[in-house]
PDB file of N, CA and C in Angstrom:
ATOM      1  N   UNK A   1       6.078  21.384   5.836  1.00  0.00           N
ATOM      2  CA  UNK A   1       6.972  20.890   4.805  1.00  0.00           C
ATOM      3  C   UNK A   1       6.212  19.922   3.907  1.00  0.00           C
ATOM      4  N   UNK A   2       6.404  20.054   2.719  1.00  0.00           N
ATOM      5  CA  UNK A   2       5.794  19.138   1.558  1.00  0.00           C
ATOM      6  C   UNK A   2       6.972  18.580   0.830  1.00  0.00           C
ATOM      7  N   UNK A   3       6.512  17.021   0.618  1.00  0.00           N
ATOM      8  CA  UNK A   3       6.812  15.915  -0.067  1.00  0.00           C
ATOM      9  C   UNK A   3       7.759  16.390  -1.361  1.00  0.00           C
ATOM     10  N   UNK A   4       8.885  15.706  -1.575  1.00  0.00           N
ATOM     11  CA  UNK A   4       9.609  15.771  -2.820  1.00  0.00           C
ATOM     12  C   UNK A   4       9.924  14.771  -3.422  1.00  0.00           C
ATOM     13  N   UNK A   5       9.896  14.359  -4.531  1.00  0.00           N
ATOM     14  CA  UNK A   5      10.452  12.963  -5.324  1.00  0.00           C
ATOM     15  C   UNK A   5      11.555  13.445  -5.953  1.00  0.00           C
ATOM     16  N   UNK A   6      13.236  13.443  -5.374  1.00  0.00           N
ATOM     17  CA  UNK A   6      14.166  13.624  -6.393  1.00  0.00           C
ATOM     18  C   UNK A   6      14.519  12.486  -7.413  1.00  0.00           C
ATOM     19  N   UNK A   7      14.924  12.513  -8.656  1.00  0.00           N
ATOM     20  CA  UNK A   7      15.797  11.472  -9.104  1.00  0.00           C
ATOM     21  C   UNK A   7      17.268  11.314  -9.676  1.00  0.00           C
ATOM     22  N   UNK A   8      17.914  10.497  -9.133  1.00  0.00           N
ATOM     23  CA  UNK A   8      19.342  10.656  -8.941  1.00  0.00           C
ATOM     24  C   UNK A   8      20.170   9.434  -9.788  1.00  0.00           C
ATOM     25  N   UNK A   9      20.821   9.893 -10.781  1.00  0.00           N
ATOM     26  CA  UNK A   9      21.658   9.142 -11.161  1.00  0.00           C
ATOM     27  C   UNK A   9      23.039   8.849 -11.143  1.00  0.00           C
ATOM     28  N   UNK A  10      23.255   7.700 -10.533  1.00  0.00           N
ATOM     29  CA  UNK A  10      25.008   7.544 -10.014  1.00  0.00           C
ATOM     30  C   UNK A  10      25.843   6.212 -10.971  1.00  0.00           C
ATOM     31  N   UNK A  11      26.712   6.487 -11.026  1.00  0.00           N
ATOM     32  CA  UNK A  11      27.718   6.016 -11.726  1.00  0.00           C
ATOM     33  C   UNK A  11      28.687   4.745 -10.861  1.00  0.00           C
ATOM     34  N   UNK A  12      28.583   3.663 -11.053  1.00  0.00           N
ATOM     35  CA  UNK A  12      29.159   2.857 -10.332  1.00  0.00           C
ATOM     36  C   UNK A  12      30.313   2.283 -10.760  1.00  0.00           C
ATOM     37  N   UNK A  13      31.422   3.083 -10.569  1.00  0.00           N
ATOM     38  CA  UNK A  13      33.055   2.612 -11.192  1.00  0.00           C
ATOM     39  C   UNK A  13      33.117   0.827 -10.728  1.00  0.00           C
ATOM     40  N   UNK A  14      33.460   0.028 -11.337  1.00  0.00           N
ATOM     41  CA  UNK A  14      34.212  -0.781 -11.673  1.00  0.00           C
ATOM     42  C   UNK A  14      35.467  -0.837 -10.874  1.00  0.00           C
ATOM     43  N   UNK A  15      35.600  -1.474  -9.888  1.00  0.00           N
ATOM     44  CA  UNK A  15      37.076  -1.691  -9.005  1.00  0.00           C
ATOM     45  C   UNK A  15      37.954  -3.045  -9.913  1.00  0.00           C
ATOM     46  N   UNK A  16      37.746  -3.445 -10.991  1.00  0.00           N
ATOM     47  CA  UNK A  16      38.490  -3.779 -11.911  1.00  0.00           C
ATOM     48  C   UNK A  16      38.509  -3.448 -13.249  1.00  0.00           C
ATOM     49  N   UNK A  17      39.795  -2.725 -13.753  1.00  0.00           N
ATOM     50  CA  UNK A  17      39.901  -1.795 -14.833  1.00  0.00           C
ATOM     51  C   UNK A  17      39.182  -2.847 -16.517  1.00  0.00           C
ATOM     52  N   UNK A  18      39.173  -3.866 -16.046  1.00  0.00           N
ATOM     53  CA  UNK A  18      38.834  -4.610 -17.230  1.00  0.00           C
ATOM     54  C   UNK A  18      37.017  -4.941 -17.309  1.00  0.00           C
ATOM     55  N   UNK A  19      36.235  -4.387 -16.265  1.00  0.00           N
ATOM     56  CA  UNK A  19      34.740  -4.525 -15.931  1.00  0.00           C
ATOM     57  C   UNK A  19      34.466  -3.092 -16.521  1.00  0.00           C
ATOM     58  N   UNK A  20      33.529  -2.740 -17.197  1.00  0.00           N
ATOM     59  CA  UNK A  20      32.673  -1.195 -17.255  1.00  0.00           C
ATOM     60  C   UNK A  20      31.893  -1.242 -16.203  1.00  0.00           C
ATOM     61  N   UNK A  21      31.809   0.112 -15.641  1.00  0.00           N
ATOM     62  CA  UNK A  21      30.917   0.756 -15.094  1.00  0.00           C
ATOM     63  C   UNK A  21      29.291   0.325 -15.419  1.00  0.00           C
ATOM     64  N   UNK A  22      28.658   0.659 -14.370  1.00  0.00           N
ATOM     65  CA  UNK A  22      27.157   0.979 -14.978  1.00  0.00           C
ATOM     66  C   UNK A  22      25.985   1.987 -14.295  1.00  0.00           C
ATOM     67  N   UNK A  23      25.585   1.999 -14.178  1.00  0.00           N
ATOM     68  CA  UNK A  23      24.778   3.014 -13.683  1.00  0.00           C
ATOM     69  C   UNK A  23      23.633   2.693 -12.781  1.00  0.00           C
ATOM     70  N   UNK A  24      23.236   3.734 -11.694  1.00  0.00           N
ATOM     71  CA  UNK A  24      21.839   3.205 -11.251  1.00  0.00           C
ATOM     72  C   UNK A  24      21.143   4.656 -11.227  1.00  0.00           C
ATOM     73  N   UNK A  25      19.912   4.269 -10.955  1.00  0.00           N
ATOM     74  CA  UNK A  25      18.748   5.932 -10.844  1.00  0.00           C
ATOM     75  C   UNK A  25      17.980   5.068  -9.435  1.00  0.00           C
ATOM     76  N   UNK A  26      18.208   6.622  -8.435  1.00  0.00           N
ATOM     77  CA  UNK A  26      17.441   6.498  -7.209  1.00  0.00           C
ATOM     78  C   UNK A  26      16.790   7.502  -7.347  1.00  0.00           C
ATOM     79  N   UNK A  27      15.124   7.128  -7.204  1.00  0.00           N
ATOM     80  CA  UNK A  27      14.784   7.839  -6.330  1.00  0.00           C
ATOM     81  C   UNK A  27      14.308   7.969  -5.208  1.00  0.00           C
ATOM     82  N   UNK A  28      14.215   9.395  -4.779  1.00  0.00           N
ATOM     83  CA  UNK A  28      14.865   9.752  -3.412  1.00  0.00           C
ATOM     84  C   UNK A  28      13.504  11.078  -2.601  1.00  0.00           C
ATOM     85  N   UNK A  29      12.906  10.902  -1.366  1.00  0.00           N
ATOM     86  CA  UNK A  29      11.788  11.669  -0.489  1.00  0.00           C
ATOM     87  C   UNK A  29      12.674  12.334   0.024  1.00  0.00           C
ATOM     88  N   UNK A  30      12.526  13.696  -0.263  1.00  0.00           N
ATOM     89  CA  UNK A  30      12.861  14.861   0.884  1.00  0.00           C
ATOM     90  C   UNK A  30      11.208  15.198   1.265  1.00  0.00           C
ATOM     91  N   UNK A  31      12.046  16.089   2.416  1.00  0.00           N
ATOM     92  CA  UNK A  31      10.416  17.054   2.684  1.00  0.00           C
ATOM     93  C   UNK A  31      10.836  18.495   2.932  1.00  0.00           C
ATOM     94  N   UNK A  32      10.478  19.469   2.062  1.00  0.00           N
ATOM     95  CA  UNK A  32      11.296  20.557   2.342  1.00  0.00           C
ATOM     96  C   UNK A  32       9.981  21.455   2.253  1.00  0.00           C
ATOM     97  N   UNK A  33      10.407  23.312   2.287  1.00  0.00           N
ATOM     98  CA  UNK A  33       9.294  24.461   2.566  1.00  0.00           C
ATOM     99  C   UNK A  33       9.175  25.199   0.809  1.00  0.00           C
ATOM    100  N   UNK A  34      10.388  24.758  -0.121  1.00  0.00           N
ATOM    101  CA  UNK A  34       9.729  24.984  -1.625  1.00  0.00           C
ATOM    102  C   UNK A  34      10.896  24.096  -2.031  1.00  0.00           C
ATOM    103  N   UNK A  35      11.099  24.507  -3.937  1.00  0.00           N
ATOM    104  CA  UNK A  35      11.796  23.515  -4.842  1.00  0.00           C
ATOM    105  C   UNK A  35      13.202  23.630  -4.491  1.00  0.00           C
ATOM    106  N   UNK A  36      13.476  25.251  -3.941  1.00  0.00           N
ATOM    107  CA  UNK A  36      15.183  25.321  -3.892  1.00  0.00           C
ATOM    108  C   UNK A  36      15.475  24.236  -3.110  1.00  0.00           C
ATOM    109  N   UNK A  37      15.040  24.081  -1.706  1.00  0.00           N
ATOM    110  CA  UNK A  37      15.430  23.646  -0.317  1.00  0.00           C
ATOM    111  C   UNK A  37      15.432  21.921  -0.960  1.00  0.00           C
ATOM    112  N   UNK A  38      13.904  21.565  -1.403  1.00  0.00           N
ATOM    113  CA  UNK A  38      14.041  20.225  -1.967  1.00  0.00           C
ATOM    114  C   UNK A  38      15.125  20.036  -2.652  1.00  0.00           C
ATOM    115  N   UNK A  39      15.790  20.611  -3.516  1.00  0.00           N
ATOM    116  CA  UNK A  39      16.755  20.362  -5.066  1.00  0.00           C
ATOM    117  C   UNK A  39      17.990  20.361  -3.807  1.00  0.00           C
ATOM    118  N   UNK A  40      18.504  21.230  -2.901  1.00  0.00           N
ATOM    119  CA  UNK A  40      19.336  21.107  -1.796  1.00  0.00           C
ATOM    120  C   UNK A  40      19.334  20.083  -1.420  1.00  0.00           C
ATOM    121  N   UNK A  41      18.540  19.690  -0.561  1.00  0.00           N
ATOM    122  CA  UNK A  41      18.087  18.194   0.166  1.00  0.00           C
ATOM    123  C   UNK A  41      18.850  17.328  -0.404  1.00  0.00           C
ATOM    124  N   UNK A  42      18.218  17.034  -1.741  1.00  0.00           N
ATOM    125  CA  UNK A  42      18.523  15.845  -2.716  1.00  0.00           C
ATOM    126  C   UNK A  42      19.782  15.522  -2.758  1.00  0.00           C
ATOM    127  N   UNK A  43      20.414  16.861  -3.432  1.00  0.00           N
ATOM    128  CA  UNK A  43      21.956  17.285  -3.612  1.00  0.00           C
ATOM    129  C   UNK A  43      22.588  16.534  -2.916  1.00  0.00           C
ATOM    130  N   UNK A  44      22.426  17.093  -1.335  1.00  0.00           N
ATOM    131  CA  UNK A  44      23.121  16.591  -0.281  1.00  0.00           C
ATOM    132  C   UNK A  44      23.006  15.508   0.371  1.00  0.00           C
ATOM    133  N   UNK A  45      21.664  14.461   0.100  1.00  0.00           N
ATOM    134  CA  UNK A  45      21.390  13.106   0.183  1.00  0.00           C
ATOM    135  C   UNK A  45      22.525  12.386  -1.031  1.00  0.00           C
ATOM    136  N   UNK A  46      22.223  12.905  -2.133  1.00  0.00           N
ATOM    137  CA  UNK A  46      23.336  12.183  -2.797  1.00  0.00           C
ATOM    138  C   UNK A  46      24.546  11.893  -2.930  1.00  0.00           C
ATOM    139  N   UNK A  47      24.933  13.499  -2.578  1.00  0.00           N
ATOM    140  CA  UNK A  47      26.546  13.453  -2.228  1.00  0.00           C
ATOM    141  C   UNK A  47      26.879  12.864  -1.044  1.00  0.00           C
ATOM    142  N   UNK A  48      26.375  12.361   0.170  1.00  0.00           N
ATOM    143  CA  UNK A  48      26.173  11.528   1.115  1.00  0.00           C
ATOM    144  C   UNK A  48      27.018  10.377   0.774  1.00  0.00           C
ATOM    145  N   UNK A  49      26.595  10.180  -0.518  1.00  0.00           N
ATOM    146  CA  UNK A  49      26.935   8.342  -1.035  1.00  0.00           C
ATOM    147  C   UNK A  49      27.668   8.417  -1.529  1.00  0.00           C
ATOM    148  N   UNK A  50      28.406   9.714  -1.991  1.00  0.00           N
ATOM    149  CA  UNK A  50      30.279   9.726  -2.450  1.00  0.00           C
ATOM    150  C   UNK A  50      31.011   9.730  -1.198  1.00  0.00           C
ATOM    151  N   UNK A  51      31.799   9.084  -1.404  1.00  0.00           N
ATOM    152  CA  UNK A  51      32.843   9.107   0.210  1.00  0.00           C
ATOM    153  C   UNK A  51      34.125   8.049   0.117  1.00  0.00           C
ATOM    154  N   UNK A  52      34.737   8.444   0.737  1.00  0.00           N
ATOM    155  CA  UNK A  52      36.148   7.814   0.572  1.00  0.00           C
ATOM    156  C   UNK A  52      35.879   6.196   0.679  1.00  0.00           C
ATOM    157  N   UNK A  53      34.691   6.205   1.452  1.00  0.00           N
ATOM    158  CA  UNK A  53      34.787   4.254   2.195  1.00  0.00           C
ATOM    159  C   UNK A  53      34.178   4.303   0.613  1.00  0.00           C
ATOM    160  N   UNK A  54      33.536   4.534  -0.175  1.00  0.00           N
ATOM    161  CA  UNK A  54      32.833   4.114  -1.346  1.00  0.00           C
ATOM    162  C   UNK A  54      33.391   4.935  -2.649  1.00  0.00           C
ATOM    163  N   UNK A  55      34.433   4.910  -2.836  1.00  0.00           N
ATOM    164  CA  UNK A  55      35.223   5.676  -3.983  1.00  0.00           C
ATOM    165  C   UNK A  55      34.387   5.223  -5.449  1.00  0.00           C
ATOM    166  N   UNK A  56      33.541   4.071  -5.476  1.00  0.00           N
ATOM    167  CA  UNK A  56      33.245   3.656  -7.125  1.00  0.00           C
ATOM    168  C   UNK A  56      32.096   4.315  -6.860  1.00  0.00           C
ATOM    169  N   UNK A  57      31.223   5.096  -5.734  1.00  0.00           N
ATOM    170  CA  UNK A  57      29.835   5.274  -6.580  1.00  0.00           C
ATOM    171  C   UNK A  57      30.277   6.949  -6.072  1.00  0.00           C
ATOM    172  N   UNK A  58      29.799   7.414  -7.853  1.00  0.00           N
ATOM    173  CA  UNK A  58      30.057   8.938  -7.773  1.00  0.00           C
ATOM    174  C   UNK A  58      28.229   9.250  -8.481  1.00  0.00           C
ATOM    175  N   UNK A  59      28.212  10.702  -8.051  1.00  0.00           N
ATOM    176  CA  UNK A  59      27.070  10.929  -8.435  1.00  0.00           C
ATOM    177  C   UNK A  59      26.611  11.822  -9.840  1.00  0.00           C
ATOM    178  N   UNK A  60      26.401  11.463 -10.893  1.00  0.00           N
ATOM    179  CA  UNK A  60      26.463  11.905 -12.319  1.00  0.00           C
ATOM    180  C   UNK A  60      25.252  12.727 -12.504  1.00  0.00           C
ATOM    181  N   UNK A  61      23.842  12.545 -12.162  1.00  0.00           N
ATOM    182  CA  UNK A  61      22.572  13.973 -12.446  1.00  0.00           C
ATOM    183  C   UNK A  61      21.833  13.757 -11.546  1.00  0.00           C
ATOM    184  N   UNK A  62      21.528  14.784 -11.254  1.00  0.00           N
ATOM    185  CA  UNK A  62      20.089  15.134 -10.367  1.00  0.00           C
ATOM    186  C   UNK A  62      18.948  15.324 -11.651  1.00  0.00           C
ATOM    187  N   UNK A  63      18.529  14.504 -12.034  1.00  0.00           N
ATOM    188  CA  UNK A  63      17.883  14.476 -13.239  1.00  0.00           C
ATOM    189  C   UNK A  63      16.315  15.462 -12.852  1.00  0.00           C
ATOM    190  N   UNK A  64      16.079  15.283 -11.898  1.00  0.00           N
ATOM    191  CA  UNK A  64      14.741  16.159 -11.538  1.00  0.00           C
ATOM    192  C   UNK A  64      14.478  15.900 -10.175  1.00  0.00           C
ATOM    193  N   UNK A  65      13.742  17.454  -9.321  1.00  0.00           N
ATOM    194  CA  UNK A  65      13.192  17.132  -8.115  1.00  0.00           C
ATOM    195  C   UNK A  65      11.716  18.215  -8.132  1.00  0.00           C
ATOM    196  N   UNK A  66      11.292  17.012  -7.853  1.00  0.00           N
ATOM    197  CA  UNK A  66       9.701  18.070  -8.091  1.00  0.00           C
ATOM    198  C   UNK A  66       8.640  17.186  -6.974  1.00  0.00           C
ATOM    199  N   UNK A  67       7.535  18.217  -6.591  1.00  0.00           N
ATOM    200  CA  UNK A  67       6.755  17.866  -5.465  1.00  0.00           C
ATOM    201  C   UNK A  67       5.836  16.846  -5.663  1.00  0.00           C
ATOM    202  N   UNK A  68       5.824  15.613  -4.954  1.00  0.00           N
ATOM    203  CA  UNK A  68       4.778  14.485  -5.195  1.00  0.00           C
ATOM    204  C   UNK A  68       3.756  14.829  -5.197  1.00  0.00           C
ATOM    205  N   UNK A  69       2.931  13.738  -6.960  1.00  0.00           N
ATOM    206  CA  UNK A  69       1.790  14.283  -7.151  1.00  0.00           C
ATOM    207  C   UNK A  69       0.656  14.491  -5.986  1.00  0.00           C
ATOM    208  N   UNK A  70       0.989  13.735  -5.372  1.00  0.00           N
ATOM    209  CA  UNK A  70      -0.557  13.637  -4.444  1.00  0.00           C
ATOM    210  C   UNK A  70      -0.618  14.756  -2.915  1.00  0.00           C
ATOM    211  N   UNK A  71       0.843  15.308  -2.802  1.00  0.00           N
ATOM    212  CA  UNK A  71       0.830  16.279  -1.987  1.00  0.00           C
ATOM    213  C   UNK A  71       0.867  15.388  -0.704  1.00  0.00           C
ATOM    214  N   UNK A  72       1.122  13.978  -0.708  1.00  0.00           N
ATOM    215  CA  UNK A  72       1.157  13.286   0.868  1.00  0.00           C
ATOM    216  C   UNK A  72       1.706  12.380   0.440  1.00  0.00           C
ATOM    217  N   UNK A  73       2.756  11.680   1.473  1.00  0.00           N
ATOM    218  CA  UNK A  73       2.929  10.472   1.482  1.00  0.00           C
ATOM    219  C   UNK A  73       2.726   8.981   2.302  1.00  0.00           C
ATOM    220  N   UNK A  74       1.808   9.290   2.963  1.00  0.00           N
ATOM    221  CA  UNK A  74       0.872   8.658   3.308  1.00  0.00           C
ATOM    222  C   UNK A  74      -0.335   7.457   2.931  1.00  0.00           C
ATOM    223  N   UNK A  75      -0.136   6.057   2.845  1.00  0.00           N
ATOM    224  CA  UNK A  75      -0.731   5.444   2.308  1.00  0.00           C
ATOM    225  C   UNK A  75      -0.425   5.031   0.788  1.00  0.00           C
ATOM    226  N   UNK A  76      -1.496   4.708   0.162  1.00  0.00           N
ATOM    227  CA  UNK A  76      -1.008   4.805  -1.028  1.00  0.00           C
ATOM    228  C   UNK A  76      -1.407   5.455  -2.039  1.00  0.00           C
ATOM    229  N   UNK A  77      -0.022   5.897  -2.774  1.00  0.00           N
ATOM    230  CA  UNK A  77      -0.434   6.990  -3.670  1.00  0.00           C
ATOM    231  C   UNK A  77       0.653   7.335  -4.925  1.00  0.00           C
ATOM    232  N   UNK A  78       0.217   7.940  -5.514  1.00  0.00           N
ATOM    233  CA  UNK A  78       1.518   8.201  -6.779  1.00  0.00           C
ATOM    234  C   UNK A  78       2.344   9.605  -6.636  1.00  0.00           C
ATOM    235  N   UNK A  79       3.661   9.104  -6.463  1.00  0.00           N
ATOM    236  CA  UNK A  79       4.853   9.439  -6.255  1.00  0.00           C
ATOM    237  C   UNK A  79       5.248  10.423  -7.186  1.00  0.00           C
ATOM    238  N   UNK A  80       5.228  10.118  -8.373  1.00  0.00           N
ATOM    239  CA  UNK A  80       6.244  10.825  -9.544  1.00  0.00           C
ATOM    240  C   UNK A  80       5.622  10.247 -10.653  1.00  0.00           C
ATOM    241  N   UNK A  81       5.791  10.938 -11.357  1.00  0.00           N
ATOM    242  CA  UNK A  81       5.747  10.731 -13.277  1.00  0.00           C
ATOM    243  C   UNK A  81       6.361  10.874 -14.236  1.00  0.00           C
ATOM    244  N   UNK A  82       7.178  10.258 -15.169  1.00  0.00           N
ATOM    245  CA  UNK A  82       7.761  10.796 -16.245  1.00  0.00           C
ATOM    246  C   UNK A  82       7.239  10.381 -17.778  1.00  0.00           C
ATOM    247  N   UNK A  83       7.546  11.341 -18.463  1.00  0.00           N
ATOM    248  CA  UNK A  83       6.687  11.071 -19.597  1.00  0.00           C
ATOM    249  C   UNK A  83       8.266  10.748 -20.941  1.00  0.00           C
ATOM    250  N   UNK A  84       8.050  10.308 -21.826  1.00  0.00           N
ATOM    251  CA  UNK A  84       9.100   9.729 -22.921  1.00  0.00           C
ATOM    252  C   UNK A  84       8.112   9.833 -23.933  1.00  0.00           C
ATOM    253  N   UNK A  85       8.864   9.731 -25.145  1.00  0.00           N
ATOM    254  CA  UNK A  85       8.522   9.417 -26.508  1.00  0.00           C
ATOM    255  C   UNK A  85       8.380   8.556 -27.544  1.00  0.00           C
ATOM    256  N   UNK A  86       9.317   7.562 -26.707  1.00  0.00           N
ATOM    257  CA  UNK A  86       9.245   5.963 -27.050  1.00  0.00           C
ATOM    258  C   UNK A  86       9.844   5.462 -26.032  1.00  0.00           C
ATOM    259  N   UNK A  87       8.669   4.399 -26.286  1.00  0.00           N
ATOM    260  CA  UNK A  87       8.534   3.241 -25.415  1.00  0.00           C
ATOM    261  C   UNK A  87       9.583   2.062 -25.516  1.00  0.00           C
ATOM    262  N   UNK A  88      10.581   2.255 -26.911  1.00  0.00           N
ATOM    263  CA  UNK A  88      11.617   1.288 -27.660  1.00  0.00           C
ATOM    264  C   UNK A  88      13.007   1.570 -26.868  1.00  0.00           C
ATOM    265  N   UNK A  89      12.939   2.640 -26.412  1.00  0.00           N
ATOM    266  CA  UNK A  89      14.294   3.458 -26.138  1.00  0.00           C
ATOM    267  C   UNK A  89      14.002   3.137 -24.592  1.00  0.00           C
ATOM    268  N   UNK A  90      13.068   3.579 -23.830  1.00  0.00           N
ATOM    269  CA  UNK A  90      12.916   3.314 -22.497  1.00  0.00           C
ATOM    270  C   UNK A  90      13.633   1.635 -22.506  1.00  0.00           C
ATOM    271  N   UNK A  91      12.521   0.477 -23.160  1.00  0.00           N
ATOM    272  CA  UNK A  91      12.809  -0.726 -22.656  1.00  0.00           C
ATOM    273  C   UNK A  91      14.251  -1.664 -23.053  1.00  0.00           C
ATOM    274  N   UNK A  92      14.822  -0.475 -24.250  1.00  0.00           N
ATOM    275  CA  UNK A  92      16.335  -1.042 -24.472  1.00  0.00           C
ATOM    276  C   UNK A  92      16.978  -0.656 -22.598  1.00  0.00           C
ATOM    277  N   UNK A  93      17.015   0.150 -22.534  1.00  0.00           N
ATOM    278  CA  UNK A  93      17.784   0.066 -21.071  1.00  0.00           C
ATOM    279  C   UNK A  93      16.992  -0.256 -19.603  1.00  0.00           C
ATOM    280  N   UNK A  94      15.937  -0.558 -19.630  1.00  0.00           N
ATOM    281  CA  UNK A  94      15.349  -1.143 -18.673  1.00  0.00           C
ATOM    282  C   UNK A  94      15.336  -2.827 -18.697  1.00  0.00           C
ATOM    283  N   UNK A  95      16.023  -3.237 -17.894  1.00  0.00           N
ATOM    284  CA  UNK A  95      16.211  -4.293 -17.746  1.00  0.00           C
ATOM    285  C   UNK A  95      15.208  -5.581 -17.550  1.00  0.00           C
ATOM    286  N   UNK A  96      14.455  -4.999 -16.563  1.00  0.00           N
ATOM    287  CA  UNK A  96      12.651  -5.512 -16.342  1.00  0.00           C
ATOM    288  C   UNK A  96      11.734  -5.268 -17.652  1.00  0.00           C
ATOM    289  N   UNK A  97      12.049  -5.048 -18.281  1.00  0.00           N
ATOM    290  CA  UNK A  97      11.469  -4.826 -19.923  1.00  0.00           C
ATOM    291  C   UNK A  97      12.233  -5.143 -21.247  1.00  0.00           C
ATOM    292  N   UNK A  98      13.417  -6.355 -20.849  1.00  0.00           N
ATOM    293  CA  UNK A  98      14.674  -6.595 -21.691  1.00  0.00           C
ATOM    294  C   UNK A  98      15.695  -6.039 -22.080  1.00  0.00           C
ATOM    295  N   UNK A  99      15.963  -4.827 -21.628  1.00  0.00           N
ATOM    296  CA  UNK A  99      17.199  -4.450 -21.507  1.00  0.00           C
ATOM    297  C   UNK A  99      18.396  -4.975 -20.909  1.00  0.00           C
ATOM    298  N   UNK A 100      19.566  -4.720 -21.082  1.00  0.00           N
ATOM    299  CA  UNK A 100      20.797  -5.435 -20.821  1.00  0.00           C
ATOM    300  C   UNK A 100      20.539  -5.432 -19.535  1.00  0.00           C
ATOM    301  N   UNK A 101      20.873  -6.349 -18.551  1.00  0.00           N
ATOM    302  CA  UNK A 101      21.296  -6.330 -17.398  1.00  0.00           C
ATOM    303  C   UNK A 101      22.733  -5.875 -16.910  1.00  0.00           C
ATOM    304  N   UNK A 102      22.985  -4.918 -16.450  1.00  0.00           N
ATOM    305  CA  UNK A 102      24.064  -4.554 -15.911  1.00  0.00           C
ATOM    306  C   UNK A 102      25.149  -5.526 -15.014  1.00  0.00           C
ATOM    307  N   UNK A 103      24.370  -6.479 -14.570  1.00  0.00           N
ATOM    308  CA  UNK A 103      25.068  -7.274 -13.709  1.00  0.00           C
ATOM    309  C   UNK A 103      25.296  -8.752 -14.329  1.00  0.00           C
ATOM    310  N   UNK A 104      25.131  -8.812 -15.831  1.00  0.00           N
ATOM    311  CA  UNK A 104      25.520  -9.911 -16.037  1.00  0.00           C
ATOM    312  C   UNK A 104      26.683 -10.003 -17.027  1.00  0.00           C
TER     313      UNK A 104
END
């Protein structure tokens, strides 16, 4: 079985109607035998975290699951990559780069 990096974005309802929502992105190690079984995995790791005891976090995209670059996860090594087009748009919603904080 080889290494998977899914990434998962969930939606965190607001248990007071007067708060918005906000969002988080996990990602998430399967280890599966190709991409279907990984993209499965993920699926079902995520939907894991919908459940009656946790009614506010629902799960909104499986934005991508693809095999870690380095083929091991073992030690240290690089995980995943994503590539963008601007760097303006990334750091408006990244918070660690001045984007809004969700929690304030």
């Amino acid at each position: 079985m080889e290494p998977y990096i899914g990434i998962v974005v969930f939606e965190l309802e607001s248990v007071e109607p007067s708060e918005p929502s906000y969002f988080r992105e996990d990602f998430v190690l399967v280890r599966a035998t190709d991409d279907d079984e990984a993209r499965a995995k993920v699926e079902a790791l995520a939907r894991s975290q919908e459940s009656a005891e946790h009614p506010t976090i629902v799960m909104r995209h499986i934005v991508d699951v693809a095999p870690a670059l380095d083929g091991t996860v073992e030690g240290d090594v690089d995980l995943y990559a994503r590539h963008f087009a601007s760097l303006e748009d990334y750091a408006r919603f990244e918070m660690m780069l001045g984007g809004r904080d969700p929690f304030a």
